[in-house]
N, C-alpha and C. Protein backbone atom coordinates (compact mmCIF):
# COMPACT_ATOMS: atom_id res chain seq x y z
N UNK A 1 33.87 71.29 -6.58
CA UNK A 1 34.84 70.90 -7.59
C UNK A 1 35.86 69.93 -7.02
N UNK A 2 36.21 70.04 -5.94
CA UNK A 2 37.21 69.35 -5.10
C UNK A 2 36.66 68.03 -4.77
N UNK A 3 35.30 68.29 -4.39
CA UNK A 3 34.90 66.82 -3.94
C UNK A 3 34.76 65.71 -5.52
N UNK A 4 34.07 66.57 -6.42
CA UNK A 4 33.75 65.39 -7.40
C UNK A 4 35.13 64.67 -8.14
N UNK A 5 36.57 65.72 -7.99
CA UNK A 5 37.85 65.02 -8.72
C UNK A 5 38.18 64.36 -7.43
N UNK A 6 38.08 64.51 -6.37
CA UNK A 6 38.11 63.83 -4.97
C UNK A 6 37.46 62.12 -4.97
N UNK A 7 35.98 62.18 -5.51
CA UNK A 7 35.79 61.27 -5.47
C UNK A 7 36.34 60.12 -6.68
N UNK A 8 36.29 60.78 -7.94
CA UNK A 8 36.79 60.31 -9.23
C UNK A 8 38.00 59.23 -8.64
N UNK A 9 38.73 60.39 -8.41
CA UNK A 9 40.40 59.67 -7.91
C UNK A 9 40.21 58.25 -7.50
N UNK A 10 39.48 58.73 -5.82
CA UNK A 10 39.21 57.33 -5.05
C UNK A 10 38.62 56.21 -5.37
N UNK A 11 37.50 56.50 -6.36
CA UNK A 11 37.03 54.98 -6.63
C UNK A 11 38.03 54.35 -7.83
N UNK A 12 38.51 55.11 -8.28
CA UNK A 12 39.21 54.72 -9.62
C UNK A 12 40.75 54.00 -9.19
N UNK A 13 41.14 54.80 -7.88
CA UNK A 13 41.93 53.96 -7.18
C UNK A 13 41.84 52.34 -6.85
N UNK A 14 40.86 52.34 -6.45
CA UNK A 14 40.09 50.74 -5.94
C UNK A 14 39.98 50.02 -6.84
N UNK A 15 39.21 50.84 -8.59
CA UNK A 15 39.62 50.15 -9.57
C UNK A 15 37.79 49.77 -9.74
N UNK A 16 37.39 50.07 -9.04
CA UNK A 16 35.92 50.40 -9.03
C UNK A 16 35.08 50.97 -10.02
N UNK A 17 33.59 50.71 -10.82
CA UNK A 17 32.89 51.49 -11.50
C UNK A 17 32.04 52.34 -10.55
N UNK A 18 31.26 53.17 -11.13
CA UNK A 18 30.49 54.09 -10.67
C UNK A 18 29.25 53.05 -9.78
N UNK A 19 28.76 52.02 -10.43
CA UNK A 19 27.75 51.30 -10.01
C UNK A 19 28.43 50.73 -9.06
N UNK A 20 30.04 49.61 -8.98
CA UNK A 20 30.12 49.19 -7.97
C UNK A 20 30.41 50.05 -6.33
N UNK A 21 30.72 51.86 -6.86
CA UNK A 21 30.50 52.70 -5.88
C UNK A 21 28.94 52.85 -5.49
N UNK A 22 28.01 52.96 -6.22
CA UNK A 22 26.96 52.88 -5.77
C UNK A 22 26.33 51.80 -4.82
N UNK A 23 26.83 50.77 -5.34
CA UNK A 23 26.08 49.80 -4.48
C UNK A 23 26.88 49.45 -3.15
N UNK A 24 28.08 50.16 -2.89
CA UNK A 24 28.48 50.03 -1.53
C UNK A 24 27.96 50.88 -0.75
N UNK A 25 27.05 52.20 -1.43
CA UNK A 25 26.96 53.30 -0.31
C UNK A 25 25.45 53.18 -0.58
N UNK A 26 25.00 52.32 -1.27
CA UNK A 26 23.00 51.73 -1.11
C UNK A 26 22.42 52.78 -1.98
N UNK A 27 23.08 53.58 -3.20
CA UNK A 27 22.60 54.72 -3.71
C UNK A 27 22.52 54.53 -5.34
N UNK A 28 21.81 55.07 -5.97
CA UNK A 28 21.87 54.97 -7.35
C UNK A 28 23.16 55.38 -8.26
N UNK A 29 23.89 54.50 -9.52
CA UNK A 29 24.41 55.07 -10.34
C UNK A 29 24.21 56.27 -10.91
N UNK A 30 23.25 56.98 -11.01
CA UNK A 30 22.99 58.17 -11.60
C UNK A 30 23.48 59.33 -10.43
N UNK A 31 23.18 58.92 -9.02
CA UNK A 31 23.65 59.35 -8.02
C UNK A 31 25.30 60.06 -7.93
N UNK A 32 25.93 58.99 -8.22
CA UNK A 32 27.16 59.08 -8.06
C UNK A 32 27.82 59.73 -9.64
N UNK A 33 26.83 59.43 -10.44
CA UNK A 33 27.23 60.12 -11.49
C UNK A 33 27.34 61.68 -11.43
N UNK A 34 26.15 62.41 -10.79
CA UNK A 34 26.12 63.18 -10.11
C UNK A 34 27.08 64.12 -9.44
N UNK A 35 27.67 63.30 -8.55
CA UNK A 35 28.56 63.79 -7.72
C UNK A 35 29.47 64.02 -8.54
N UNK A 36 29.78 62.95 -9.51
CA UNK A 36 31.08 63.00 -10.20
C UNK A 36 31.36 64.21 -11.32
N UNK A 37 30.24 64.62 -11.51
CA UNK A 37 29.97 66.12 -12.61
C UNK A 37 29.71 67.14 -11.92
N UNK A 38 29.49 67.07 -11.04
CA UNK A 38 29.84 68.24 -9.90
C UNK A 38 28.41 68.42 -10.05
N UNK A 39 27.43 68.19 -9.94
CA UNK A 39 25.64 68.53 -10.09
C UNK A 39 24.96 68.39 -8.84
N UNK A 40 25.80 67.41 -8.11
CA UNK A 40 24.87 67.51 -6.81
C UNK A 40 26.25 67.30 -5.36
N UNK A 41 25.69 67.39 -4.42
CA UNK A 41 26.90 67.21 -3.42
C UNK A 41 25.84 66.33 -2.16
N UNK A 42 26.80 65.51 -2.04
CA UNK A 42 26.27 64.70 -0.98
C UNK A 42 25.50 64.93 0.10
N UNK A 43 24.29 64.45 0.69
CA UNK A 43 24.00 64.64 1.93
C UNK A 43 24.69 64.18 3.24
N UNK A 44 24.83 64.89 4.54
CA UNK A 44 26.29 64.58 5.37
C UNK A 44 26.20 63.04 5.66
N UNK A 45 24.92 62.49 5.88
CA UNK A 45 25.05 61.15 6.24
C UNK A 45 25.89 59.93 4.92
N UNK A 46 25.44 60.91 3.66
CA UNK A 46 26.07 60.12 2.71
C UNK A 46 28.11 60.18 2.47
N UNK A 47 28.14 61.50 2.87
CA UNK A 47 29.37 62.34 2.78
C UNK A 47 30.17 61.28 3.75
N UNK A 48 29.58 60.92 5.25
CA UNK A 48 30.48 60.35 6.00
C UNK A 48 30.58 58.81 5.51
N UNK A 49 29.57 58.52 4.88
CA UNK A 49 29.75 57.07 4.56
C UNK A 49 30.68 56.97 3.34
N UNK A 50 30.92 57.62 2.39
CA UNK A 50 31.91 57.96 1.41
C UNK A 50 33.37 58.13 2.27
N UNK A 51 33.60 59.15 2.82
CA UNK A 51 34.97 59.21 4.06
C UNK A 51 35.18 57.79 4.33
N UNK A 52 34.36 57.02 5.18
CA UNK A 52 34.30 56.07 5.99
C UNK A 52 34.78 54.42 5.03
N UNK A 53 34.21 54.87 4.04
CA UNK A 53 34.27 53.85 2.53
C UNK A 53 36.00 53.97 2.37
N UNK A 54 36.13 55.29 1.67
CA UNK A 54 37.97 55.14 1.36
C UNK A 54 38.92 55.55 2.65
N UNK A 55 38.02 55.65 3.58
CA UNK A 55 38.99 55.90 4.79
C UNK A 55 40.35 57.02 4.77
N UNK A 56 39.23 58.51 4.53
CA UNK A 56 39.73 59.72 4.31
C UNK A 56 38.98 60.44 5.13
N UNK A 57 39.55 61.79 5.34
CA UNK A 57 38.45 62.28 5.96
C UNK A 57 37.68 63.58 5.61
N UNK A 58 36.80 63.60 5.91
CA UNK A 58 35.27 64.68 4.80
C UNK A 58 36.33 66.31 4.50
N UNK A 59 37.12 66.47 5.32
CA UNK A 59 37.99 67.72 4.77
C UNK A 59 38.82 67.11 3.78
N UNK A 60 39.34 66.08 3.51
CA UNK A 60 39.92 65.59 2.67
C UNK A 60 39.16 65.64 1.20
N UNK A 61 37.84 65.11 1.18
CA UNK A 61 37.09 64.94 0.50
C UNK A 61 36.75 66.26 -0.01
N UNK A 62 36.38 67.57 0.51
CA UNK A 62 36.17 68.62 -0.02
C UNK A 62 36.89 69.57 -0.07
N UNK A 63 38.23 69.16 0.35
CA UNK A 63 38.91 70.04 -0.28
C UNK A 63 39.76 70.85 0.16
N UNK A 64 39.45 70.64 1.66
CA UNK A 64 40.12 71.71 2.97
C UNK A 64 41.80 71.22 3.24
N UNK A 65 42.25 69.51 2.75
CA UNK A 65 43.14 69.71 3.22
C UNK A 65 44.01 68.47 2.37
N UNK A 66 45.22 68.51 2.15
CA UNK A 66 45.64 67.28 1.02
C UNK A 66 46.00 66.21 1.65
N UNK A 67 45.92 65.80 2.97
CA UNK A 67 45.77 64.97 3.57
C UNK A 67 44.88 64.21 3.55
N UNK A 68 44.99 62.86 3.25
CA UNK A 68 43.78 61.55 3.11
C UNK A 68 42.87 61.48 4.04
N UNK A 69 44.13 60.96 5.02
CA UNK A 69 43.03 60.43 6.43
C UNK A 69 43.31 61.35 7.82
N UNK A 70 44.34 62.19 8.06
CA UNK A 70 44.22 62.77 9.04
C UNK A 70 45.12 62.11 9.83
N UNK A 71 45.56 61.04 9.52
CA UNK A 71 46.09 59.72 10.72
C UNK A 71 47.14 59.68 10.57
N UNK A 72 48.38 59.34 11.49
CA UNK A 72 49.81 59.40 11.23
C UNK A 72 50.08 58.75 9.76
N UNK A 73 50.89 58.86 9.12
CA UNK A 73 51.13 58.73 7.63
C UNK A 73 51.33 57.31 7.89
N UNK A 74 51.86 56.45 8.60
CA UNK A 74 53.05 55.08 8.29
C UNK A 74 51.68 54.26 9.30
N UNK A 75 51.74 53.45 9.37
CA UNK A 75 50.59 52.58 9.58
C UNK A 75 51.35 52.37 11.15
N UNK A 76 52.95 51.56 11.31
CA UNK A 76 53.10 51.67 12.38
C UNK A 76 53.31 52.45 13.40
N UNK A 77 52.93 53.79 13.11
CA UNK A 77 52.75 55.23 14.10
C UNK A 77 51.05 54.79 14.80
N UNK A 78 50.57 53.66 14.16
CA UNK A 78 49.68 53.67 14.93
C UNK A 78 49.57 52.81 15.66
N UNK A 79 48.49 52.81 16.97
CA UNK A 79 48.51 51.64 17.91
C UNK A 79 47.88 50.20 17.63
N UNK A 80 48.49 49.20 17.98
CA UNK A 80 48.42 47.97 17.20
C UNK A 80 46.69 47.71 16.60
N UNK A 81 45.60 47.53 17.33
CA UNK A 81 44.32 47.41 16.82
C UNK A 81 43.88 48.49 15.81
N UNK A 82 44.33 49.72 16.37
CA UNK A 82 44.00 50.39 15.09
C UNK A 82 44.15 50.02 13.84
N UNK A 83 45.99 50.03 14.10
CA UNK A 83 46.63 49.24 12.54
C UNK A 83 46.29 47.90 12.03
N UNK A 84 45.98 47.14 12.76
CA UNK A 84 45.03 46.42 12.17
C UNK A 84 43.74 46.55 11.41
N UNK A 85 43.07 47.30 12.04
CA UNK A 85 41.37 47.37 11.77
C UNK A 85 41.71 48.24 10.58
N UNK A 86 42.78 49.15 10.13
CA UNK A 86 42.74 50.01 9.23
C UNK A 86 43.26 49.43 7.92
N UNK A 87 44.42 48.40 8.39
CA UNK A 87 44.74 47.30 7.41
C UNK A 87 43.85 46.68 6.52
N UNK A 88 42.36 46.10 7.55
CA UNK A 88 41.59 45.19 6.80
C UNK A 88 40.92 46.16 6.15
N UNK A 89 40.63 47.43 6.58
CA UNK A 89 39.76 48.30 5.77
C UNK A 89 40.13 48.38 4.43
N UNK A 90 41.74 48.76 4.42
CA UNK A 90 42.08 49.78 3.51
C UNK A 90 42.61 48.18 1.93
N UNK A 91 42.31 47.02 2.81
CA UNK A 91 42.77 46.19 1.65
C UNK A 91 41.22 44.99 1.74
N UNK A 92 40.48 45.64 1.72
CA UNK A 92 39.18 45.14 1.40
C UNK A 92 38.63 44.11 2.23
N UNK A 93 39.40 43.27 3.11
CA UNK A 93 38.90 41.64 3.27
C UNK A 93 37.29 41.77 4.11
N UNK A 94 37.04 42.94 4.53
CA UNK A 94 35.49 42.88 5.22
C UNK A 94 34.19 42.00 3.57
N UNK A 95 35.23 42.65 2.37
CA UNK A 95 34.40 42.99 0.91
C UNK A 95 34.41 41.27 1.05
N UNK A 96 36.08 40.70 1.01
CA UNK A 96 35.90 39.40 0.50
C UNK A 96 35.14 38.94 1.40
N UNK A 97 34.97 38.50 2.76
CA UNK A 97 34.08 37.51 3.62
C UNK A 97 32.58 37.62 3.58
N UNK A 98 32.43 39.35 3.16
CA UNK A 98 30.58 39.46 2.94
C UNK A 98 30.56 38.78 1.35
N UNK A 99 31.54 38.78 0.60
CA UNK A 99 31.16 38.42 -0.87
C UNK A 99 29.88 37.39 -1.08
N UNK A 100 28.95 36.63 -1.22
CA UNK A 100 28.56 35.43 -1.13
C UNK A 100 28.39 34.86 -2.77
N UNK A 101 28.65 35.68 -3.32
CA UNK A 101 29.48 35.06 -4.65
C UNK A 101 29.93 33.99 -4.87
N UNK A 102 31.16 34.85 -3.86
CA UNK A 102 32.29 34.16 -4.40
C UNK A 102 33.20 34.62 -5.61
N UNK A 103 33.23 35.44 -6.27
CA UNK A 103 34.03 35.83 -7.73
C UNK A 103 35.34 36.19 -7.26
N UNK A 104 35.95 36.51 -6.08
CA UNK A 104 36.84 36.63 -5.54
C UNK A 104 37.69 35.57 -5.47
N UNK A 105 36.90 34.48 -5.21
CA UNK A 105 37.49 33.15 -5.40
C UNK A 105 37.61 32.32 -6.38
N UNK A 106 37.24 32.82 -7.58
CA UNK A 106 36.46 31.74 -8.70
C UNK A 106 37.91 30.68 -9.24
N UNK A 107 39.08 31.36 -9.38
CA UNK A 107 39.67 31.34 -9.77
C UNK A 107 40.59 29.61 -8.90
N UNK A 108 40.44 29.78 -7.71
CA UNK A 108 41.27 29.03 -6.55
C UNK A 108 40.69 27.29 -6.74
N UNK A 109 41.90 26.88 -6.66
CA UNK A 109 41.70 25.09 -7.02
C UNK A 109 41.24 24.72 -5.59
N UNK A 110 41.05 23.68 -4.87
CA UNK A 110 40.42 23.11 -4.12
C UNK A 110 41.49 22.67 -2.97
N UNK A 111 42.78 22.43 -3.87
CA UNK A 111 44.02 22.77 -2.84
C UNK A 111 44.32 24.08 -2.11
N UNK A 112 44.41 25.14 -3.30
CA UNK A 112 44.86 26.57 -3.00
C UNK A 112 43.15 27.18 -1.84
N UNK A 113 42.27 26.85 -2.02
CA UNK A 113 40.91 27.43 -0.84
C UNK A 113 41.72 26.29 0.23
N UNK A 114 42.10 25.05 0.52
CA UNK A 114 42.11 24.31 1.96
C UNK A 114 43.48 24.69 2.30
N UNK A 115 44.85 25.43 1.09
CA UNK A 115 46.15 25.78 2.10
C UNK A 115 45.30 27.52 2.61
N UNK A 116 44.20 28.35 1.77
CA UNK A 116 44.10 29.53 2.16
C UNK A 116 43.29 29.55 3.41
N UNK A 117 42.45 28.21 3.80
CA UNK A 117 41.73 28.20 5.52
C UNK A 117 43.00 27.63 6.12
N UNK A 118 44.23 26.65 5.98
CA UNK A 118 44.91 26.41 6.81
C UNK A 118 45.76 27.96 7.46
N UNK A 119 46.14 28.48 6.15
CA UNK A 119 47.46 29.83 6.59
C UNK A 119 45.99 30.83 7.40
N UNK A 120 44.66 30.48 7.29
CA UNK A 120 44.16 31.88 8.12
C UNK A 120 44.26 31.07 9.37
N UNK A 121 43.94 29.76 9.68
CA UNK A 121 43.87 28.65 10.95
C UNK A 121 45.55 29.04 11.65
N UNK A 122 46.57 29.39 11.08
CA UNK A 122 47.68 29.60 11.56
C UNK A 122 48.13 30.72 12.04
N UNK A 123 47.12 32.02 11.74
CA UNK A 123 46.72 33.44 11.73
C UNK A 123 46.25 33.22 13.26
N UNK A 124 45.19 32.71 13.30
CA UNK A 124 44.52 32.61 14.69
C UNK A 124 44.83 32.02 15.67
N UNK A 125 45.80 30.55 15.32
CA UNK A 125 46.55 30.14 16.44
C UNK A 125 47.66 31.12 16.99
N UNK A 126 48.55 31.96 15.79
CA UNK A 126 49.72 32.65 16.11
C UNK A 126 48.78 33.87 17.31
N UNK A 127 47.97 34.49 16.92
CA UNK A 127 47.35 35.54 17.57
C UNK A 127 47.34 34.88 19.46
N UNK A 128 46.41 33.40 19.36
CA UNK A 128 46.24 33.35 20.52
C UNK A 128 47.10 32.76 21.34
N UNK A 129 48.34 32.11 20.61
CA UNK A 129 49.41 31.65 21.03
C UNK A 129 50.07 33.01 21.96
N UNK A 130 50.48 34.23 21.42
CA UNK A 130 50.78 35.38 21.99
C UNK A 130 50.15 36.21 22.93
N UNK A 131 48.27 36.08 22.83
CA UNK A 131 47.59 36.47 24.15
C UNK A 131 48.19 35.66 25.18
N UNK A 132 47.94 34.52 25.53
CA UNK A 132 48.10 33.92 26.38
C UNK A 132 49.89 33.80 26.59
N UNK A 133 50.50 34.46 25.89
CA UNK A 133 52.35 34.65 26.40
C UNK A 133 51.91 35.41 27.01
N UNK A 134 51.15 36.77 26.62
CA UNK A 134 51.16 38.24 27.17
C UNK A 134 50.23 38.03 28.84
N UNK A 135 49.67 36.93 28.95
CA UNK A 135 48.53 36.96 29.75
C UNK A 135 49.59 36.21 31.04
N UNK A 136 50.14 35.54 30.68
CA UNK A 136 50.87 34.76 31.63
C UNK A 136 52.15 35.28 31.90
N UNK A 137 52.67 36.29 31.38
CA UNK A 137 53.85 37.43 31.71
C UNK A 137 53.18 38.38 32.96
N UNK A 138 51.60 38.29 32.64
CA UNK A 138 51.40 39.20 34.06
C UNK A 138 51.30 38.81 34.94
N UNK A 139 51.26 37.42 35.00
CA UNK A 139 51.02 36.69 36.15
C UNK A 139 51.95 36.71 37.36
């Protein structure tokens, strides 16, 4: 019972249908329909890929505990790569770069896509601008 209003919540959070949950975890709509009526319960390999998807964890999911993820609450309690890697998780951009669509973008003029590669080109200089402070402080 816990897991199927568990899962309801989360995809509906994302803003997600049942199919576009399906096709992130390689499984049928009827599948997840499933889950969602409480008729079937995941197999563990599927269970962790669901966790792993909203970035909660499987006691979360069934019920053991009202805690999401297990992980310090505030993002900066965590150590910098983490908070990163959990950043891109938890705000999709792995979704936008695999897109090959494109519908993510449909919208963007030809100015707004060449200032959105310049500000990521300024992302990557700032990053390596600061390795190499940090690299030459040990020196």
């Amino acid at each position: 019972m816990f897991f199927s209003k568990r899962l309801i919540e989360l995809r509906k959070q994302r803003g997600w249908t049942q199919q576009d949950l399906a096709n992130k975890l390689k499984i049928s709509r009827s599948t997840v329909a499933n889950y969602e009526a409480d008729r079937k319960i995941p197999r563990e390999e599927t269970l962790i890929a669901i966790a792993n998807l909203f970035n909660v964890s499987i006691d979360y999911l069934l019920g053991r505990t009202d805690d999401p993820t297990g992980y310090p609450t505030h993002l900066e309690d965590l150590p910098p790569m983490e908070r990163l890697a959990r950043f891109i998780k938890e705000n999709d951009f792995k979704d936008l770069y695999f897109n090959r669509s494109g519908d993510y973008f449909d919208d963007l003029t030809s100015e707004e896509v060449d200032e959105l590669i310049m500000s990521l080109l300024e992302v990557k200089r700032d990053v390596i601008r600061r390795k190499r402070e940090k690299e030459n402080q040990k020196e």
